[in-house]
C-alpha atoms as a PDB file:
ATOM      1  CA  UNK A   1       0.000   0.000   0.000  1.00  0.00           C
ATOM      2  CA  UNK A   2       1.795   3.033  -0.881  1.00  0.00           C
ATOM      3  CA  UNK A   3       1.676   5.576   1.939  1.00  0.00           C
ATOM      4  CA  UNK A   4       3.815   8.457   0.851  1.00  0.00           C
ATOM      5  CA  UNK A   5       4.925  10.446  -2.459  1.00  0.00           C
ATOM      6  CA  UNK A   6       1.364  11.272  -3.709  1.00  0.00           C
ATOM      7  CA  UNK A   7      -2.021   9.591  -3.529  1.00  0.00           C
ATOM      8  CA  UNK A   8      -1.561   5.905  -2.483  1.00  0.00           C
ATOM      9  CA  UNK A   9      -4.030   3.443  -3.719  1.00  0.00           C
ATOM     10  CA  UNK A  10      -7.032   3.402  -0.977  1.00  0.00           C
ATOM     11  CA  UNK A  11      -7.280   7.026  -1.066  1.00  0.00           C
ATOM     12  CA  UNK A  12      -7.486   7.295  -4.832  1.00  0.00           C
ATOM     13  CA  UNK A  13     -10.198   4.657  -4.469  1.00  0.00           C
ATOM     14  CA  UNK A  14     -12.066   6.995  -2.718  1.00  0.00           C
ATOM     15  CA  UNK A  15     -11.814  10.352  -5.204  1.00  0.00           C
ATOM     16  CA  UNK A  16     -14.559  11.977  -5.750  1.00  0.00           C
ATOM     17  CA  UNK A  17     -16.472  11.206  -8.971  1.00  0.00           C
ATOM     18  CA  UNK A  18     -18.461  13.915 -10.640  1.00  0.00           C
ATOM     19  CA  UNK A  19     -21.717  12.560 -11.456  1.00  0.00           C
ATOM     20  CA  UNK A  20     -24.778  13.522 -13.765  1.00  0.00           C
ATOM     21  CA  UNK A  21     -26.853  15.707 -13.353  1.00  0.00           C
ATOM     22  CA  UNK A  22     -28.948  15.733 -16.187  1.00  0.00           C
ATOM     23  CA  UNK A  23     -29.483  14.198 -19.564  1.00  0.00           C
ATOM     24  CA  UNK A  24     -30.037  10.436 -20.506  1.00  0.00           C
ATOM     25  CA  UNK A  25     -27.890   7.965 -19.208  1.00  0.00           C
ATOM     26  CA  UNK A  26     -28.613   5.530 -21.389  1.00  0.00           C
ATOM     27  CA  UNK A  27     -26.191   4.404 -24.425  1.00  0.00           C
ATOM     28  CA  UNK A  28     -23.008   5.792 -22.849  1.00  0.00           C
ATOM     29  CA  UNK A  29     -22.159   8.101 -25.566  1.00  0.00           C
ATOM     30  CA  UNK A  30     -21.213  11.900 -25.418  1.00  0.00           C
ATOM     31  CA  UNK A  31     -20.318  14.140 -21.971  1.00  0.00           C
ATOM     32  CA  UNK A  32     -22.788  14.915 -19.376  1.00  0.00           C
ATOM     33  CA  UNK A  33     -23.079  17.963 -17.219  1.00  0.00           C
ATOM     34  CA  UNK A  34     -21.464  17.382 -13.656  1.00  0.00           C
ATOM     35  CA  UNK A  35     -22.820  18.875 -10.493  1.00  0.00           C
ATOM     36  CA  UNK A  36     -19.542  20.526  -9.559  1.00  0.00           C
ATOM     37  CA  UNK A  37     -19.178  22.142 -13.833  1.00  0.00           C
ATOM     38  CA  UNK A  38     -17.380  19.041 -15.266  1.00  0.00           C
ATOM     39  CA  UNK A  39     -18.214  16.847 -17.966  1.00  0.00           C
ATOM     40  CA  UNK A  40     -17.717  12.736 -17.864  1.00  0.00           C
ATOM     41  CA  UNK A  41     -19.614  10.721 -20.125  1.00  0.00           C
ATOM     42  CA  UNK A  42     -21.194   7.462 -18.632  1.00  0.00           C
ATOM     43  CA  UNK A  43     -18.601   5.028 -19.706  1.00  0.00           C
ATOM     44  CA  UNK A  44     -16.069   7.257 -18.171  1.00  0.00           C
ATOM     45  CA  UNK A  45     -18.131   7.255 -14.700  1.00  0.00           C
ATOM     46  CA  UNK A  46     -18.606   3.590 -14.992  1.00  0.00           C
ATOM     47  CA  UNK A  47     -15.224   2.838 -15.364  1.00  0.00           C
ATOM     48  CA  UNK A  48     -14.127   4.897 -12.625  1.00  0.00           C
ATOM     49  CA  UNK A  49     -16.394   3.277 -10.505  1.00  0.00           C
ATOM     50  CA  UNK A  50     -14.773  -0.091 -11.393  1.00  0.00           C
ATOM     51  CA  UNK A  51     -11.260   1.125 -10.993  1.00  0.00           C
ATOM     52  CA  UNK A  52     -12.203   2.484  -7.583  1.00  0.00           C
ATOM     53  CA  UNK A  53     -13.109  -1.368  -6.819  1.00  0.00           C
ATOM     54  CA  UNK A  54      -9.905  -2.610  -8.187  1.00  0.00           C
ATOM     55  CA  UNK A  55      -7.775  -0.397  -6.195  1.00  0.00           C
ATOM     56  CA  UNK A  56      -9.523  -1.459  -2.593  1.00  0.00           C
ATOM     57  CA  UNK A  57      -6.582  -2.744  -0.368  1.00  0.00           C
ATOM     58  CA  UNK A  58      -6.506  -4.126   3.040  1.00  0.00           C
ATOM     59  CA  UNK A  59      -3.810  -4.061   5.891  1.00  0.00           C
ATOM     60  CA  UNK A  60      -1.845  -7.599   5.352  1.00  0.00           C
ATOM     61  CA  UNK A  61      -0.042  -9.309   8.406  1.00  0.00           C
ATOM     62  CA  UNK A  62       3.295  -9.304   7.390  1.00  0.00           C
ATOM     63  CA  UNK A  63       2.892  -5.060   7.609  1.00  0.00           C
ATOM     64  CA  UNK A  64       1.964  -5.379  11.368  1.00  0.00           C
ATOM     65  CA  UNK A  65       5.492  -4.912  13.159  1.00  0.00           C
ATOM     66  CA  UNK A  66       6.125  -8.404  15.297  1.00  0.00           C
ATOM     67  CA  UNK A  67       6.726  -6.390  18.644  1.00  0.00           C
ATOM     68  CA  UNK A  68       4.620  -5.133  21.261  1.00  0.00           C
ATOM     69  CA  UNK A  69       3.217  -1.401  20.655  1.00  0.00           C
ATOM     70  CA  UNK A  70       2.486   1.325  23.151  1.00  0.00           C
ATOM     71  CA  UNK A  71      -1.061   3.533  22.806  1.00  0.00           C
ATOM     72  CA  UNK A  72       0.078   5.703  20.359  1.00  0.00           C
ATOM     73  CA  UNK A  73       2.119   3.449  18.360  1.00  0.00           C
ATOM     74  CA  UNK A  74      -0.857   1.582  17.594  1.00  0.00           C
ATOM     75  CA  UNK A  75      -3.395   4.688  16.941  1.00  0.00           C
ATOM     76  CA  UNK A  76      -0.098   6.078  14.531  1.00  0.00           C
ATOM     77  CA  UNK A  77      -0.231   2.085  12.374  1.00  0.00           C
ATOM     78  CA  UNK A  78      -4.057   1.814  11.906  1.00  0.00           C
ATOM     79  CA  UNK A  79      -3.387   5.508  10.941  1.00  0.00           C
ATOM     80  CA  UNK A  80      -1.073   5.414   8.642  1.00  0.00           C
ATOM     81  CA  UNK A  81      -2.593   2.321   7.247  1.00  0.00           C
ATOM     82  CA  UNK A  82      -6.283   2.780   6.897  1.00  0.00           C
ATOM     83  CA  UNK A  83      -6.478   6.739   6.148  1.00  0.00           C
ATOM     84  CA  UNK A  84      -7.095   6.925   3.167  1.00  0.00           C
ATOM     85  CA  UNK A  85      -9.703   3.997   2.872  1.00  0.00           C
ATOM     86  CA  UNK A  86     -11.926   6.729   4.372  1.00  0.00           C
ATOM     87  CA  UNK A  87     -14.290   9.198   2.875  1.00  0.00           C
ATOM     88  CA  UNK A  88     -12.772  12.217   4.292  1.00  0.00           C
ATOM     89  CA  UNK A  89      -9.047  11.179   4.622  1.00  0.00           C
ATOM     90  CA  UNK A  90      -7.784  14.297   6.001  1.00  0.00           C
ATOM     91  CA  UNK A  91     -10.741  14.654   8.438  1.00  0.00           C
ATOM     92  CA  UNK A  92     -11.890  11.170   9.255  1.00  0.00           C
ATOM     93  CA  UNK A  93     -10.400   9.579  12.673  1.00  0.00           C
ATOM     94  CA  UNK A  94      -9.337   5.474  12.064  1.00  0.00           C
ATOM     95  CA  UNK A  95      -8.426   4.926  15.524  1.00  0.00           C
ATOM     96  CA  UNK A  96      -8.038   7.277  18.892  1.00  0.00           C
ATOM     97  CA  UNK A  97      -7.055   6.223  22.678  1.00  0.00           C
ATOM     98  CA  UNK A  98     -10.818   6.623  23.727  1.00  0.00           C
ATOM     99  CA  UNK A  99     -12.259   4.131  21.049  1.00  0.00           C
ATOM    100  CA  UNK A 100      -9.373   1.445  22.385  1.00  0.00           C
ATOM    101  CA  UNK A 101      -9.763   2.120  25.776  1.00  0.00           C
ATOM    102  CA  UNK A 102     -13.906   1.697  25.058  1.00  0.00           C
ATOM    103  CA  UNK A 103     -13.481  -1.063  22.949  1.00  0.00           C
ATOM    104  CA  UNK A 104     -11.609  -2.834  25.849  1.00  0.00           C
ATOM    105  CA  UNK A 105     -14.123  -1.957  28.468  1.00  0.00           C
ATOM    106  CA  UNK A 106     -16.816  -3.443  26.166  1.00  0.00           C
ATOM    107  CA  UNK A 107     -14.607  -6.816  25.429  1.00  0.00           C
ATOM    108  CA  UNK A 108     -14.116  -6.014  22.178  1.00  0.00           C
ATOM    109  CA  UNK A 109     -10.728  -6.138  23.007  1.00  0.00           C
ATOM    110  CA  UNK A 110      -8.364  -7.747  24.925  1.00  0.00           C
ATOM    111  CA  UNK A 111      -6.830  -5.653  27.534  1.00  0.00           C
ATOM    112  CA  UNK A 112      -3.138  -4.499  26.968  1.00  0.00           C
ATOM    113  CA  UNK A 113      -0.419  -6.027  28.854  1.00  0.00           C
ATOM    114  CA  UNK A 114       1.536  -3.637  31.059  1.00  0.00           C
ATOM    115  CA  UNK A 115       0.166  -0.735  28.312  1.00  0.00           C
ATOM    116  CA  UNK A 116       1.235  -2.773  25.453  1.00  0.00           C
ATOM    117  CA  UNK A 117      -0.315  -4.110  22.367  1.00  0.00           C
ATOM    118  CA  UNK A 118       0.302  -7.489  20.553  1.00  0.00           C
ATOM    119  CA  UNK A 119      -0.075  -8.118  16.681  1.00  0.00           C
ATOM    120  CA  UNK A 120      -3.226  -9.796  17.766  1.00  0.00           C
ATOM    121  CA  UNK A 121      -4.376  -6.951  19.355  1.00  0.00           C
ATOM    122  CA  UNK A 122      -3.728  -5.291  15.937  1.00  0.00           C
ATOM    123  CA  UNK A 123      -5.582  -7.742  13.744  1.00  0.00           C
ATOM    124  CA  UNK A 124      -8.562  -7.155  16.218  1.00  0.00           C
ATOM    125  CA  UNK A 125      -9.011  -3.542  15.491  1.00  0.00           C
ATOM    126  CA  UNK A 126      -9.016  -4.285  11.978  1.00  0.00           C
ATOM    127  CA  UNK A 127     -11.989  -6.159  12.301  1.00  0.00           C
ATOM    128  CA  UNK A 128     -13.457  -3.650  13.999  1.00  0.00           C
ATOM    129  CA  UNK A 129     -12.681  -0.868  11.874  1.00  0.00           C
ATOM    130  CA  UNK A 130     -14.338  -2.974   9.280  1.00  0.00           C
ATOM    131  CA  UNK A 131     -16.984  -3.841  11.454  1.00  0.00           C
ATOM    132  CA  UNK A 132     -18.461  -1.243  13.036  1.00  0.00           C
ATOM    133  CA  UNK A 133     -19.916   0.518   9.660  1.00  0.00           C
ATOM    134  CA  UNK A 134     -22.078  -2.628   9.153  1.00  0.00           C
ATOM    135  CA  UNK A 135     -22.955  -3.916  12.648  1.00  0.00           C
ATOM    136  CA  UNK A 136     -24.169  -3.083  15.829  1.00  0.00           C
ATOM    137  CA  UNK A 137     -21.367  -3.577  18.959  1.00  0.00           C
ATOM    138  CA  UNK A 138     -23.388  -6.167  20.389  1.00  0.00           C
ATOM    139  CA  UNK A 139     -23.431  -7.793  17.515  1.00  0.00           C
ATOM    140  CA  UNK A 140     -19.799  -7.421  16.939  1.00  0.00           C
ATOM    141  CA  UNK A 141     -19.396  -8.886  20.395  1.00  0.00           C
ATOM    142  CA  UNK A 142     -21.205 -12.158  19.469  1.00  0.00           C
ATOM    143  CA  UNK A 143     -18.951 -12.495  16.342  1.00  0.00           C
ATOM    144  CA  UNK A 144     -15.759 -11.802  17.756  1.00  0.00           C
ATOM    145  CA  UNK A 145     -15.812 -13.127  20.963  1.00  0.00           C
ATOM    146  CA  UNK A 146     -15.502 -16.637  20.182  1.00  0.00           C
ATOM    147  CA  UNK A 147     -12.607 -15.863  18.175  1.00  0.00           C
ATOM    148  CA  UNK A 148     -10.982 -14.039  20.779  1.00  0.00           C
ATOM    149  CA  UNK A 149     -11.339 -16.868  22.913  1.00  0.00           C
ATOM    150  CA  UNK A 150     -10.157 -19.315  20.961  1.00  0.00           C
ATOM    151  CA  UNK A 151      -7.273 -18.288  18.667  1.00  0.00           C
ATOM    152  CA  UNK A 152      -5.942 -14.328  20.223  1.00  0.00           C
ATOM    153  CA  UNK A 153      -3.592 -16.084  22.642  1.00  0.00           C
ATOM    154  CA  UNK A 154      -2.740 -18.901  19.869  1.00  0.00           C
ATOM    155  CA  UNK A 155      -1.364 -22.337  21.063  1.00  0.00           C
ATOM    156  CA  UNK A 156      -1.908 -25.588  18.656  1.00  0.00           C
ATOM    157  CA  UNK A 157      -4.235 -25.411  15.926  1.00  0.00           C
ATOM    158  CA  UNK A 158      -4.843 -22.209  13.956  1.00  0.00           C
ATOM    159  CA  UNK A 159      -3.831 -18.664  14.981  1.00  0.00           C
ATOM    160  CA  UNK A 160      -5.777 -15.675  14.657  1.00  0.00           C
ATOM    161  CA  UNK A 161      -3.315 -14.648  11.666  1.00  0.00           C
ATOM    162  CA  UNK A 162      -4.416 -17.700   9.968  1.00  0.00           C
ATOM    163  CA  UNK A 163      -7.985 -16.721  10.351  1.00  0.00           C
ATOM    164  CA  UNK A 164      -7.249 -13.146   9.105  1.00  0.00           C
ATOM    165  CA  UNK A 165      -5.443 -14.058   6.333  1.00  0.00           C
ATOM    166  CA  UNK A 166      -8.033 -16.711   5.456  1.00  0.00           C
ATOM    167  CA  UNK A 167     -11.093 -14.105   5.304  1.00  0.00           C
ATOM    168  CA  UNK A 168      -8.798 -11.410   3.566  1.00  0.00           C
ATOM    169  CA  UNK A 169      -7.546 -13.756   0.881  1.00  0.00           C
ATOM    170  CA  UNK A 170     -11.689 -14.026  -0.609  1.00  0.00           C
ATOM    171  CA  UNK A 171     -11.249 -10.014  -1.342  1.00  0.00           C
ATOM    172  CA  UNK A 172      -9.843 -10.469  -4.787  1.00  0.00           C
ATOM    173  CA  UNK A 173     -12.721 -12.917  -5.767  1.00  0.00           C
ATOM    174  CA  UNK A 174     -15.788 -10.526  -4.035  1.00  0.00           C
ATOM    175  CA  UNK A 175     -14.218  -7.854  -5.548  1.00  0.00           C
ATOM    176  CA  UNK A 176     -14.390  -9.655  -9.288  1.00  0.00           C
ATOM    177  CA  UNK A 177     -17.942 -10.283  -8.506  1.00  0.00           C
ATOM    178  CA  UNK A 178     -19.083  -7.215  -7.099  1.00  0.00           C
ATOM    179  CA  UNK A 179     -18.002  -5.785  -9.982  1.00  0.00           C
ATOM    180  CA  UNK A 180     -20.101  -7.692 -12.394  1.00  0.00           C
ATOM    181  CA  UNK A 181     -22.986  -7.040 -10.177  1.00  0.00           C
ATOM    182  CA  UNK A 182     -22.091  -3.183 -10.416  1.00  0.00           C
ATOM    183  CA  UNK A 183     -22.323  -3.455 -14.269  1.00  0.00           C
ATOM    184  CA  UNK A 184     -25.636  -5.249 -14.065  1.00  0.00           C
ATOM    185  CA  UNK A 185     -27.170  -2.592 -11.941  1.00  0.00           C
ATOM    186  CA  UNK A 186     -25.731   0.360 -13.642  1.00  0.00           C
ATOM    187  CA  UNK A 187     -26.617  -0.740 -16.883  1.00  0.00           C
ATOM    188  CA  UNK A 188     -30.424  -1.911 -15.240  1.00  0.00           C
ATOM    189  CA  UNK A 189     -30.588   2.012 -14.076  1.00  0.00           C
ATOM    190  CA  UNK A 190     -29.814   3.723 -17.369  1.00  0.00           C
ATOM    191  CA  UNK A 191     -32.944   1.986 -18.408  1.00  0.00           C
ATOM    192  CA  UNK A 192     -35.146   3.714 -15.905  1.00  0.00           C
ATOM    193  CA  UNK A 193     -37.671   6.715 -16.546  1.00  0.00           C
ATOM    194  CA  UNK A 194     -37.092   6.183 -20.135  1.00  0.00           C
ATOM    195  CA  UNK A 195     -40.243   8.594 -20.413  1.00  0.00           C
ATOM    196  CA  UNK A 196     -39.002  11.284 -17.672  1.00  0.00           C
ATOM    197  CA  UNK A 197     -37.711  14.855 -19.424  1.00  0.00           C
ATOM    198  CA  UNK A 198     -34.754  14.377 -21.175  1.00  0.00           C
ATOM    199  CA  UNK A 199     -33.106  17.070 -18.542  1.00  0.00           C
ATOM    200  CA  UNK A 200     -34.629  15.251 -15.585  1.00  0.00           C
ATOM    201  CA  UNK A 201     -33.676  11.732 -16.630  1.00  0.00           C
ATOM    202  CA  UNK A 202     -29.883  11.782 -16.272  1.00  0.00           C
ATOM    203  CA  UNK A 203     -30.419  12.396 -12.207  1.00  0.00           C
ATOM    204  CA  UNK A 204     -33.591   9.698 -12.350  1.00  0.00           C
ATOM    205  CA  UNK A 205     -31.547   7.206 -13.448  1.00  0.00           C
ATOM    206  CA  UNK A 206     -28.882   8.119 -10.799  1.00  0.00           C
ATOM    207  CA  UNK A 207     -30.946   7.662  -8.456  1.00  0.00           C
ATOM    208  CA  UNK A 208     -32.080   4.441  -9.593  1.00  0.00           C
ATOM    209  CA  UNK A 209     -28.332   3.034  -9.118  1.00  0.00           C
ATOM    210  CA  UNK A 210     -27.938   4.706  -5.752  1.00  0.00           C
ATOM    211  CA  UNK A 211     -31.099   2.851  -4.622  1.00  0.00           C
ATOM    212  CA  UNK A 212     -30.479  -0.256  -6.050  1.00  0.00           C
ATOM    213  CA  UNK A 213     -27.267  -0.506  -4.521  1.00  0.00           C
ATOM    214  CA  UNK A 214     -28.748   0.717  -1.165  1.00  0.00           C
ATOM    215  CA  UNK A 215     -30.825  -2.447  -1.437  1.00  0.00           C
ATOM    216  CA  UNK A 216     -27.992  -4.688  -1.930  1.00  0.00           C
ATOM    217  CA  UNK A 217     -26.138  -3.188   1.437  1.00  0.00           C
ATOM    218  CA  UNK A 218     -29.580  -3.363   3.119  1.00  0.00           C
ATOM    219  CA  UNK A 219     -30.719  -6.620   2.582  1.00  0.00           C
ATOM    220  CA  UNK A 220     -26.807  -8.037   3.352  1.00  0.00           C
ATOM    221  CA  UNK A 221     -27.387  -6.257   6.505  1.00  0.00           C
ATOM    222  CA  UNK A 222     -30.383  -7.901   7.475  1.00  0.00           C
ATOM    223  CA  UNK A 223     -28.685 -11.526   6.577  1.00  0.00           C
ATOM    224  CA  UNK A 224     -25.604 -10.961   8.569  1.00  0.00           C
ATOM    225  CA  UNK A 225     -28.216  -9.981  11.830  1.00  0.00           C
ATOM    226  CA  UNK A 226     -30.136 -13.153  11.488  1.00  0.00           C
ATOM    227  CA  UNK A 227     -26.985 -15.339  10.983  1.00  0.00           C
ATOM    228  CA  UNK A 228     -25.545 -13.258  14.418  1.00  0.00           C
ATOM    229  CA  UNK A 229     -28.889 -14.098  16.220  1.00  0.00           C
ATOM    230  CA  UNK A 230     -29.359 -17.531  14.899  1.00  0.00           C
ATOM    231  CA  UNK A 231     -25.945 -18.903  15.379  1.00  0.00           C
ATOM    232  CA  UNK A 232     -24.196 -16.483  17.816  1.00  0.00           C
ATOM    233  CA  UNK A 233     -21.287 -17.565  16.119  1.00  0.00           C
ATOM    234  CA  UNK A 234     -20.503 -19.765  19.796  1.00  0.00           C
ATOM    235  CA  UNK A 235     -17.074 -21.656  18.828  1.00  0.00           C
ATOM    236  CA  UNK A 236     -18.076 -24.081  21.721  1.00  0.00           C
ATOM    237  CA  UNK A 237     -21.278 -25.070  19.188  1.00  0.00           C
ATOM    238  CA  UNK A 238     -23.653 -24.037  22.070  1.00  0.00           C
ATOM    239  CA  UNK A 239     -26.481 -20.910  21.289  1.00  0.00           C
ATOM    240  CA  UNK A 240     -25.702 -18.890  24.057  1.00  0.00           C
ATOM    241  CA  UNK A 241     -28.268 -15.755  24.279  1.00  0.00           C
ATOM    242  CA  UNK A 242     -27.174 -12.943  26.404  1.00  0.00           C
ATOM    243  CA  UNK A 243     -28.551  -9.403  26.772  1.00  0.00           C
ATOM    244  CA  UNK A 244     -28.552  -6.973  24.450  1.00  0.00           C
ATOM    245  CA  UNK A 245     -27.425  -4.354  27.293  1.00  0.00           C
ATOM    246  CA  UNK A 246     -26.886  -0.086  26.052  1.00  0.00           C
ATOM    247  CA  UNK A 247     -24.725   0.512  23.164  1.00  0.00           C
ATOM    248  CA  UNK A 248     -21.858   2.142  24.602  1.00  0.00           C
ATOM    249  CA  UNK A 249     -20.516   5.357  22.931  1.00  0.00           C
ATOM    250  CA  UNK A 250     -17.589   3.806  21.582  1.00  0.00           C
ATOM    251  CA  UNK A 251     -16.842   5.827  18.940  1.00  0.00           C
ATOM    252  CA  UNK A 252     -16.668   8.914  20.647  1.00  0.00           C
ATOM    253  CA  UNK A 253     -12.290  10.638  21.278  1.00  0.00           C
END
């Protein structure tokens, strides 16, 4: 992941793309108006949107440092490392000492030993990060948990890098597919409100995308609740159901 000497490859994933604003989206020819003045005709935008997929990176293992790390050494990693996966890279926080220290006082996390922080403790606020857009902290507590328990102080058997790098190496396939399903649904939109005003149908049809692929999010959402509340994902195989207690303010520093 380049981190220095220009715009490394998470944050370019996240440039803005001027959109349209008007005219038909439909056949992917010619320039349309942009909301900000600039013109980009609808192959252009689709392809940016793919590239954008294409360039979405993750923290690997081997870039964790194999030593303990104080507070602030940790805070400066998932920093340095997950900036500019962000909307707002220069004004969106990855990682402060409140949200640790929270995230440990809701056993989310391990607590440090004598204030320092192991490469598991690392690969645990990566999940988190990742987490936390698309689940609730209970629920985050019923799928990591178990994992905590049974591979963050390893021993025989697999480690919790093995299980990381298990779940990170299916990116490069998700990301092939999601992008066919982004074709599908963009070129499903452009054929939307084919009788709306020529200068109304360009933004129509925009719409149509953002919705459908609000669905998508939405109804994975409502899947990965009912597998949480079904399964509890209990490594011991028993269906433990505890309380759902207050959702701390965890995100708050």
């Amino acid at each position: 992941m380049k981190m220095q000497g220009g715009m490394g490859k998470n944050e370019e994933a996240h440039r803005p793309v001027c959109l349209p604003s008007g005219g038909a989206w439909r056949g992917g020819r010619g320039n349309r108006k942009g909301a900000f003045g600039m013109t980009i005709s609808t192959e252009d935008l689709l392809n940016s949107i793919l590239e954008s997929l294409d360039r979405i990176d993750h923290i690997r293992a081997e870039d964790i440092p194999d030593m303990e790390l104080y507070m602030d050494q940790v805070t400066t990693l998932m920093d340095n490392k997950l900036k500019n996966t962000t909307r707002y890279p220069r004004e969106d926080k990855i990682l402060t000492k409140t949200m640790v220290n929270n995230y440990t006082k809701n056993d989310l996390l391990p607590p440090p030993v004598k204030k320092k922080y192991s490469r598991e403790h690392v690969l645990m606020l990566i999940f988190i990060y990742y987490y936390k857009g698309v689940m609730s902290i209970s629920d985050i507590q019923k799928v990591l948990n178990p994992i905590t328990d049974r591979y963050f102080t390893g021993g025989e058997g697999l480690s919790l890098e093995d299980v990381y790098n298990e779940v990170f190496s299916l990116e490069e396939e998700q990301v092939k597919i999601m992008k066919e399903v982004v074709k599908r649904d963009f070129a499903r939109a452009g054929e939307t409100f084919a009788d709306a005003p020529e200068e109304e149908r360009g933004f129509l049809q925009l719409f149509s995308f953002i919705c459908m692929l609000s669905f998508d999010v939405y109804v994975k959402k409502l899947l990965i609740e009912k597998l949480v509340d079904a399964c509890e994902l209990d490594a011991g195989g028993e269906k433990g159901k505890k309380g759902r207690g207050k959702e701390s303010p965890i995100e708050q520093g």
